[in-house]
Protein backbone atom coordinates (compact mmCIF):
# COMPACT_ATOMS: atom_id res chain seq x y z
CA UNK A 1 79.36 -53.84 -50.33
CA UNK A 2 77.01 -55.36 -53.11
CA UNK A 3 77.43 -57.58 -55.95
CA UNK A 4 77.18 -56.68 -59.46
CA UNK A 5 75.44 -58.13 -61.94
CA UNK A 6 74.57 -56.77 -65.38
CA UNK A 7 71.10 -56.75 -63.81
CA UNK A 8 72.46 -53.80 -61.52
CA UNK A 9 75.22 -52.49 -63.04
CA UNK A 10 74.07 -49.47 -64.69
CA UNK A 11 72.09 -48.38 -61.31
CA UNK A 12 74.87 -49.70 -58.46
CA UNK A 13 78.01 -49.13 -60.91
CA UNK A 14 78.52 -46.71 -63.61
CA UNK A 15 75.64 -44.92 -61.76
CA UNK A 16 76.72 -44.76 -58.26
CA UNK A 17 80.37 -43.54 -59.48
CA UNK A 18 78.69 -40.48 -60.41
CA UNK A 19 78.34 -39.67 -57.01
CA UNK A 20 81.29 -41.25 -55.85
CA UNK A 21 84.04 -43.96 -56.34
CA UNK A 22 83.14 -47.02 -56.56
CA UNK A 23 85.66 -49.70 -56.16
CA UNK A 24 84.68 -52.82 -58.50
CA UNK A 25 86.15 -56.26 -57.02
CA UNK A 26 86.29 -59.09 -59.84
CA UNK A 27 87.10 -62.30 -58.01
CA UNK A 28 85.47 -66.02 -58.64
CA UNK A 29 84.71 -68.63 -56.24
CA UNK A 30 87.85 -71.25 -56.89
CA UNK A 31 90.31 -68.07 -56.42
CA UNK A 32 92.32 -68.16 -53.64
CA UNK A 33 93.70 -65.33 -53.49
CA UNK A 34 90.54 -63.90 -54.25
CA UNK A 35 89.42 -65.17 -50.93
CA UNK A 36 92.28 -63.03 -48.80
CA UNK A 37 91.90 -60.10 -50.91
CA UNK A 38 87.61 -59.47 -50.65
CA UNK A 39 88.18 -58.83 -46.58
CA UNK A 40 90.43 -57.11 -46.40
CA UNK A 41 88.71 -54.81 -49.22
CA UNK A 42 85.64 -54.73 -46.94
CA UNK A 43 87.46 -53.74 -44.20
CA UNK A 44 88.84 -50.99 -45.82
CA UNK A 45 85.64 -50.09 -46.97
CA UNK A 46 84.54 -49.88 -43.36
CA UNK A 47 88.04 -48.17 -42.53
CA UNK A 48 87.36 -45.15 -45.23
CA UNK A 49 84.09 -44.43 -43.83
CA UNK A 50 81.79 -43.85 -46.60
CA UNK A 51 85.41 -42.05 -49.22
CA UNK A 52 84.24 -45.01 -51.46
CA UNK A 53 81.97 -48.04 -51.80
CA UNK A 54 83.11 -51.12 -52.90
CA UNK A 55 81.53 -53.34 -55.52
CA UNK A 56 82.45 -57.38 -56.44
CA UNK A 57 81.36 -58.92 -59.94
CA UNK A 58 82.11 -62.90 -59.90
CA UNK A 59 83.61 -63.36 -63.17
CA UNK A 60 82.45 -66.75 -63.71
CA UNK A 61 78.86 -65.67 -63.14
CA UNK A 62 79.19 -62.62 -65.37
CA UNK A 63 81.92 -62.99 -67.92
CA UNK A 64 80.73 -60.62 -70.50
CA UNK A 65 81.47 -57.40 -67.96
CA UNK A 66 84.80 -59.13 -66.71
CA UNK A 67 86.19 -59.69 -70.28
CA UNK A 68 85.53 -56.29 -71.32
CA UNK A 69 87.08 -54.63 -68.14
CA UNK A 70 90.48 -57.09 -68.65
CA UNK A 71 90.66 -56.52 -72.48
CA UNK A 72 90.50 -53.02 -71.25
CA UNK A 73 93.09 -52.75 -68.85
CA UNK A 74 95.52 -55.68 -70.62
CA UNK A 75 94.81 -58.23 -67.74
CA UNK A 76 94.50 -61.91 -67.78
CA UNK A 77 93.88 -62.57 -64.12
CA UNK A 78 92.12 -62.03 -60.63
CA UNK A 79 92.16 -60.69 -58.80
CA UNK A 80 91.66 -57.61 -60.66
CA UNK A 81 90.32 -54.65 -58.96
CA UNK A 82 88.64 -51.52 -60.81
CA UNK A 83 88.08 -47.64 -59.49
CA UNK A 84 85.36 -46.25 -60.94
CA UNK A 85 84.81 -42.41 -61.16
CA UNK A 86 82.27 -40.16 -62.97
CA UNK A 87 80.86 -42.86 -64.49
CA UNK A 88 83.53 -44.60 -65.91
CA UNK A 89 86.48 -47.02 -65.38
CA UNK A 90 89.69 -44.87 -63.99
CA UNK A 91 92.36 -46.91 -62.93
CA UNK A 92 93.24 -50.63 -61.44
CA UNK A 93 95.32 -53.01 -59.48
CA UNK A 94 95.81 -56.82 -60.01
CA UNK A 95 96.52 -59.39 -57.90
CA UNK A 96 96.07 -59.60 -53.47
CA UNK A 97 97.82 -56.84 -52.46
CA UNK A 98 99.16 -55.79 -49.26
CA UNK A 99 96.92 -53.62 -47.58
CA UNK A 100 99.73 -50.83 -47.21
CA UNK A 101 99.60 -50.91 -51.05
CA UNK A 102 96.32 -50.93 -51.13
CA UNK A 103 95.31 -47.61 -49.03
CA UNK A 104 98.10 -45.73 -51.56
CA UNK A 105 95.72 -46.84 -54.51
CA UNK A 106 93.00 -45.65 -52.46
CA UNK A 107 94.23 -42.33 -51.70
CA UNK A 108 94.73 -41.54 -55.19
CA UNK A 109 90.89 -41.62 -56.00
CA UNK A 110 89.04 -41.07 -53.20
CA UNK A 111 88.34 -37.71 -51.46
CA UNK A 112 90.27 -36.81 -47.90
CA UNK A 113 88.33 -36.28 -44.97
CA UNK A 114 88.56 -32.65 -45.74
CA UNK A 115 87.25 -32.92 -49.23
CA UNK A 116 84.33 -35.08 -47.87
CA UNK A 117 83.62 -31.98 -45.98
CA UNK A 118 84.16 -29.26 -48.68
CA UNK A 119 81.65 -31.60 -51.09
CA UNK A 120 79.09 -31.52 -47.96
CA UNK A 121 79.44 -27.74 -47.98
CA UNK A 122 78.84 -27.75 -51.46
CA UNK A 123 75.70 -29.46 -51.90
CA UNK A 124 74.11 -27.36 -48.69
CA UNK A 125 75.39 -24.52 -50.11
CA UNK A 126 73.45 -25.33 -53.71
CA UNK A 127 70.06 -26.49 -51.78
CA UNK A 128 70.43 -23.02 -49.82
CA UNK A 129 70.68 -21.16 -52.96
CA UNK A 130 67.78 -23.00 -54.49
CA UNK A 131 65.89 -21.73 -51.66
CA UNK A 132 67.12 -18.55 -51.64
CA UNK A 133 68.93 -18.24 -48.74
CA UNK A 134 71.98 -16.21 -50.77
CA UNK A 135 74.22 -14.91 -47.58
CA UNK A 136 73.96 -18.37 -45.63
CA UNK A 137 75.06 -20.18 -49.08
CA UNK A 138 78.17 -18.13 -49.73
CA UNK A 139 79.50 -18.37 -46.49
CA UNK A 140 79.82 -22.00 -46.26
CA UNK A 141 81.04 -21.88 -50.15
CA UNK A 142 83.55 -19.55 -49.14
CA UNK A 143 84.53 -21.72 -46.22
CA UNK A 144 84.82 -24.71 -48.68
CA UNK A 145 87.17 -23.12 -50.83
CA UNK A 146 89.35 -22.17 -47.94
CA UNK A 147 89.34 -25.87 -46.96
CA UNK A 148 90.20 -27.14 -50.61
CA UNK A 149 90.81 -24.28 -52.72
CA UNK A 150 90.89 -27.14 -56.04
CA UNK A 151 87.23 -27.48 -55.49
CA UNK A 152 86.27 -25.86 -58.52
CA UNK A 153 82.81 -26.46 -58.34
CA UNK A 154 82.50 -24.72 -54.82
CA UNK A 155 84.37 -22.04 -56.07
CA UNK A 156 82.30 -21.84 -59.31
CA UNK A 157 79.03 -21.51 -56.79
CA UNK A 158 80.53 -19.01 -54.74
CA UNK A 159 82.02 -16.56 -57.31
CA UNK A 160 78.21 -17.01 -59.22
CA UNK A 161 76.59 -16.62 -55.75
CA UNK A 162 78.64 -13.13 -55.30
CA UNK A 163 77.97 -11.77 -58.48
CA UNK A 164 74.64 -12.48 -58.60
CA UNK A 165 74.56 -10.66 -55.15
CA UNK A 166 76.51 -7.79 -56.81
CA UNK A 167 79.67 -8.03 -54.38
CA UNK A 168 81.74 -7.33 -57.25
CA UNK A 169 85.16 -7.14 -55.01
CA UNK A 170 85.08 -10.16 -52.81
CA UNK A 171 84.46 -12.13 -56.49
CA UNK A 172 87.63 -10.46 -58.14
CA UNK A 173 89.72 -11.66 -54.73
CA UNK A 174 88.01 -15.24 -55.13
CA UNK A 175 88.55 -15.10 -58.91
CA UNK A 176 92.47 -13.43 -59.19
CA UNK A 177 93.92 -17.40 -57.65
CA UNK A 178 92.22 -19.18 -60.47
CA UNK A 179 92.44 -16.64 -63.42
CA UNK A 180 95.77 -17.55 -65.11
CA UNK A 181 95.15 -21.53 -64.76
CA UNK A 182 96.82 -23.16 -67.19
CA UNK A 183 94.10 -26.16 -67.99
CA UNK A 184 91.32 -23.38 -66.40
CA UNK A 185 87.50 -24.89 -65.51
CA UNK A 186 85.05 -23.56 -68.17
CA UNK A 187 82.74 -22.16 -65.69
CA UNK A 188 85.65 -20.06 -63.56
CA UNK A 189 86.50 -19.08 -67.44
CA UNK A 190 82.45 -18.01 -67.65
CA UNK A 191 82.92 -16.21 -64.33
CA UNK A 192 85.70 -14.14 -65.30
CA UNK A 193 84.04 -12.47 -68.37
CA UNK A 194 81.06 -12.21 -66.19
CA UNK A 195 83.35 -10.86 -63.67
CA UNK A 196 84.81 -8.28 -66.15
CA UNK A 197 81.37 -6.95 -67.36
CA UNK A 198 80.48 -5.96 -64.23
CA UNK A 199 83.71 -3.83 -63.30
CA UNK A 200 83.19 -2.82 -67.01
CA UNK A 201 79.55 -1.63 -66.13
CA UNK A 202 81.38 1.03 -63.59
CA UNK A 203 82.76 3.18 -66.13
CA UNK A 204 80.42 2.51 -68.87
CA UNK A 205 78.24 4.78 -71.59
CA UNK A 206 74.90 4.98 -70.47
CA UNK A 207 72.40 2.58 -72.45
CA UNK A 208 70.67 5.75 -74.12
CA UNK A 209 74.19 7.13 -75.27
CA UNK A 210 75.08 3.26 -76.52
CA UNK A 211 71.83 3.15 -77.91
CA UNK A 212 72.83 6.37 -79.93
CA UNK A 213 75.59 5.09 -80.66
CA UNK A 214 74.39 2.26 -82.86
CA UNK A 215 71.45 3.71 -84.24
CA UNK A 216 74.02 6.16 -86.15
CA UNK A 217 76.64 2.75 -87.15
CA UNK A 218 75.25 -0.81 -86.55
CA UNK A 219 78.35 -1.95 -86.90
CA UNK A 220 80.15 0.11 -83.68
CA UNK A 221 81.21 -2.73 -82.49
CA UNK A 222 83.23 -1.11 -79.64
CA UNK A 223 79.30 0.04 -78.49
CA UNK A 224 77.33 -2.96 -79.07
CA UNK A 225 79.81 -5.06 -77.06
CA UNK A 226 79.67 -2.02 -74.38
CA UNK A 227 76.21 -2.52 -74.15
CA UNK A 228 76.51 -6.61 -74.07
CA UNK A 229 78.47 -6.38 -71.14
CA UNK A 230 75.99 -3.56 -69.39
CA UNK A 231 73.61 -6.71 -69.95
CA UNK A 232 75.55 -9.13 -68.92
CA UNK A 233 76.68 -7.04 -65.50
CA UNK A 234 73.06 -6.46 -65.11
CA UNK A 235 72.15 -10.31 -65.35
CA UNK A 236 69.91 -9.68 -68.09
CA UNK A 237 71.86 -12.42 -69.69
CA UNK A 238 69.16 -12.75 -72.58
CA UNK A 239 69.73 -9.39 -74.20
CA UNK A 240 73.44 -9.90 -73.38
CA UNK A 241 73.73 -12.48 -75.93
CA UNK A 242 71.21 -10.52 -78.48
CA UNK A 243 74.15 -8.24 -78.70
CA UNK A 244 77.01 -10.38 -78.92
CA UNK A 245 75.20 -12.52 -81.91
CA UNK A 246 74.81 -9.39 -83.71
CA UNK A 247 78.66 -8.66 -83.65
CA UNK A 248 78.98 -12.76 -84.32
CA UNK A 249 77.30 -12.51 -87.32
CA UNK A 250 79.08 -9.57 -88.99
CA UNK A 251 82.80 -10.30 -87.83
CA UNK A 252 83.39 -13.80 -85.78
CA UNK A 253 87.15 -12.74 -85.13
CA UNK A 254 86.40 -9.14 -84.35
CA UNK A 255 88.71 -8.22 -81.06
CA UNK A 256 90.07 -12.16 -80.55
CA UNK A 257 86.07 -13.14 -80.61
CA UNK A 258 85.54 -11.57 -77.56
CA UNK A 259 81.81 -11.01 -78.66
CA UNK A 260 81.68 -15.42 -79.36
CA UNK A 261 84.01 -15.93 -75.43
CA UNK A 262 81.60 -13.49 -73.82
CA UNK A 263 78.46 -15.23 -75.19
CA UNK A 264 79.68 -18.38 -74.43
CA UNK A 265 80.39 -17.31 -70.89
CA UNK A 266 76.92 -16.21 -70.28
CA UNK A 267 75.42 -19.71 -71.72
CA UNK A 268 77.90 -21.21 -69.38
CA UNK A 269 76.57 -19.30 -66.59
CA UNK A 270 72.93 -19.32 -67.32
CA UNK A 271 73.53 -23.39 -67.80
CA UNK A 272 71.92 -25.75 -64.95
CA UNK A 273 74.20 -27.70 -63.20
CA UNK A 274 74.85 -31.01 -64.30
CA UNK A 275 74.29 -34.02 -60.63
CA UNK A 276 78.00 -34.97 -62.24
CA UNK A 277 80.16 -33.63 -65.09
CA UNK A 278 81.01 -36.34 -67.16
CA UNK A 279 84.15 -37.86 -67.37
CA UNK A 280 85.58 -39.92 -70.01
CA UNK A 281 88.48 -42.92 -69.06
CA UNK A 282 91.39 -42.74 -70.36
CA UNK A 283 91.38 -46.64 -71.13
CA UNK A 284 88.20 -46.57 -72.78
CA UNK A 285 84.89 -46.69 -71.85
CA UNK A 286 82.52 -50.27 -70.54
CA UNK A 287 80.19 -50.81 -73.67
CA UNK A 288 77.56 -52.54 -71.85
CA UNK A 289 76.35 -49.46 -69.91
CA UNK A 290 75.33 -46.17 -71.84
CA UNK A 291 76.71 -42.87 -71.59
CA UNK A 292 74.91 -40.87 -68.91
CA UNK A 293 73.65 -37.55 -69.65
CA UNK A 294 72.80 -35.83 -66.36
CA UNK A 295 72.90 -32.27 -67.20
CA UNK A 296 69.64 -31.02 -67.21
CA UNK A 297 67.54 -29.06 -70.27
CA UNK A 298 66.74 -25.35 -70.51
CA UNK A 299 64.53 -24.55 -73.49
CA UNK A 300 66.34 -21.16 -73.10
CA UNK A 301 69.62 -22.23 -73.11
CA UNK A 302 69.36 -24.85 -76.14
CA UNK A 303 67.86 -22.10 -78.55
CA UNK A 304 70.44 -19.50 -78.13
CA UNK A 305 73.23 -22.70 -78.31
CA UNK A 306 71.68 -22.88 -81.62
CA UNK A 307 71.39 -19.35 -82.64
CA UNK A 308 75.27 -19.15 -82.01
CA UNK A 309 76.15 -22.66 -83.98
CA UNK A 310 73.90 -21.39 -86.98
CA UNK A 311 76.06 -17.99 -86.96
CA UNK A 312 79.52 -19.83 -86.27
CA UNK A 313 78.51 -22.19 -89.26
């Protein structure tokens, strides 16, 4: 537990919620209530074993970040408890709650046990790949999925981990679950064109024969994209996208902009991870702390991001 000042906040608050959820306790000293409610909350604390971290801002000390959370919300009182996710405000509860109640607010935000576990896998799985160790990574990102196949992000790492590794048919089986998502990830979306290119590469023109292709009609689309995705199997994701601008530029709806989807993918999948996606509340979002940008810049990246914006517009 640890109090909250505006001191700390950005660091112990809005920051620590990237990496977890941080339950925010608002309370002042002449509550009473307040004073059967901030136990029991650090006993659950203790209880959830590390699921979340609780947080407790005295509101008389620090009014400014209490008034904006209650204007927020629509509350007048305390105690008022707030979940913070992803660096932002989520959801609440007002008022000293059974502790019944409580735990099913709890279990709506935090991870289970077995998510805990999946997340674990994930970030040894990413160190592993940092380092190289490909085979060890994918089999505990494989064994993450199968213990929460909604962890996008391990399944993100695993289908990238296989393709990169060129085992084309164990990423189509990890792929097929995920590919007609309604509200679909934008990195599984990256995989699957990545995915497609290289089961396209299979049956493909050779390069020379694409090459010819072109040199006699610049605008054979049919071969430039042929060759895009020959690029894009062989993770030469540069040239890829050299290919796909060209078709950009000429005709931006050409085949239901498969050239601007399939450049987009390969951005997405040449992007570094971000330590936490954003996420914006759906109440609004606490003034007094910035937005956090934690996705990391490639010079790379940024200029063909650019290249494609000029074309688009």
């Amino acid at each position: 537990m640890i109090d909250i000042t505006i001191k700390n906040l950005q660091a112990d608050l809005i920051e620590a919620s990237l990496t977890g959820p941080v339950l925010l306790d608002i309370w002042a000293p002449w509550c009473g209530p307040c004073k059967s409610l901030g136990p029991l909350l650090e006993k659950l604390e203790v209880a959830y074993a590390g699921r979340f971290a609780l947080a407790k801002l005295d509101s008389d000390a620090e009014p400014d970040i209490a008034g904006q959370l209650s204007q927020m919300f629509g509350v007048r009182s305390i105690p008022f408890c707030v979940m913070f996710k992803d660096g932002q405000p989520v959801d609440g509860f007002v008022g000293a709650l059974p502790e019944a109640e409580i735990r099913e607010f709890l279990d709506k935000h935090v991870p289970s046990p077995e998510e805990m576990a999946a997340e674990e896998d994930v970030e040894a799985a990413e160190a592993l790949l940092a380092d190289g160790h490909t085979e060890d990574a994918i089999a505990l990102l494989m064994d993450a999925v199968a213990t929460h196949p909604a962890n996008d992000t391990a399944r993100f790492d695993c289908l990238r981990a296989l393709l990169l590794a060129g085992r084309i048919d164990e990423a189509r089986v990890l792929f097929d679950p995920v590919a007609g998502a309604v509200l679909p990830d934008a990195r599984l979306v990256a995989c699957g064109h990545w995915l497609a290119a290289c089961e396209a590469a299979v049956s493909s023109r050779s390069p020379d024969v694409l090459a010819a292709a072109l040199a006699a009609n610049r605008r054979d689309f049919e071969a430039r994209f042929e060759l895009a995705q020959l690029h894009f199997a062989a993770q030469r994701f540069t040239e890829a996208m050299d290919e796909l601008l060209e078709i950009v530029m000429r005709d931006k709806a050409w085949n239901g902009e498969a050239a601007r989807k399939t450049y987009v993918a390969v951005l997405e999948v040449m992007s570094k991870p971000a330590a936490k996606a954003e996420a914006a509340a759906p109440k609004g979002t606490l003034e007094i702390a910035g937005k956090i940008n934690t996705t990391p810049a490639d010079p790379v990246v940024d200029q063909y991001r650019r290249k494609l914006s000029m074309a688009l517009f």
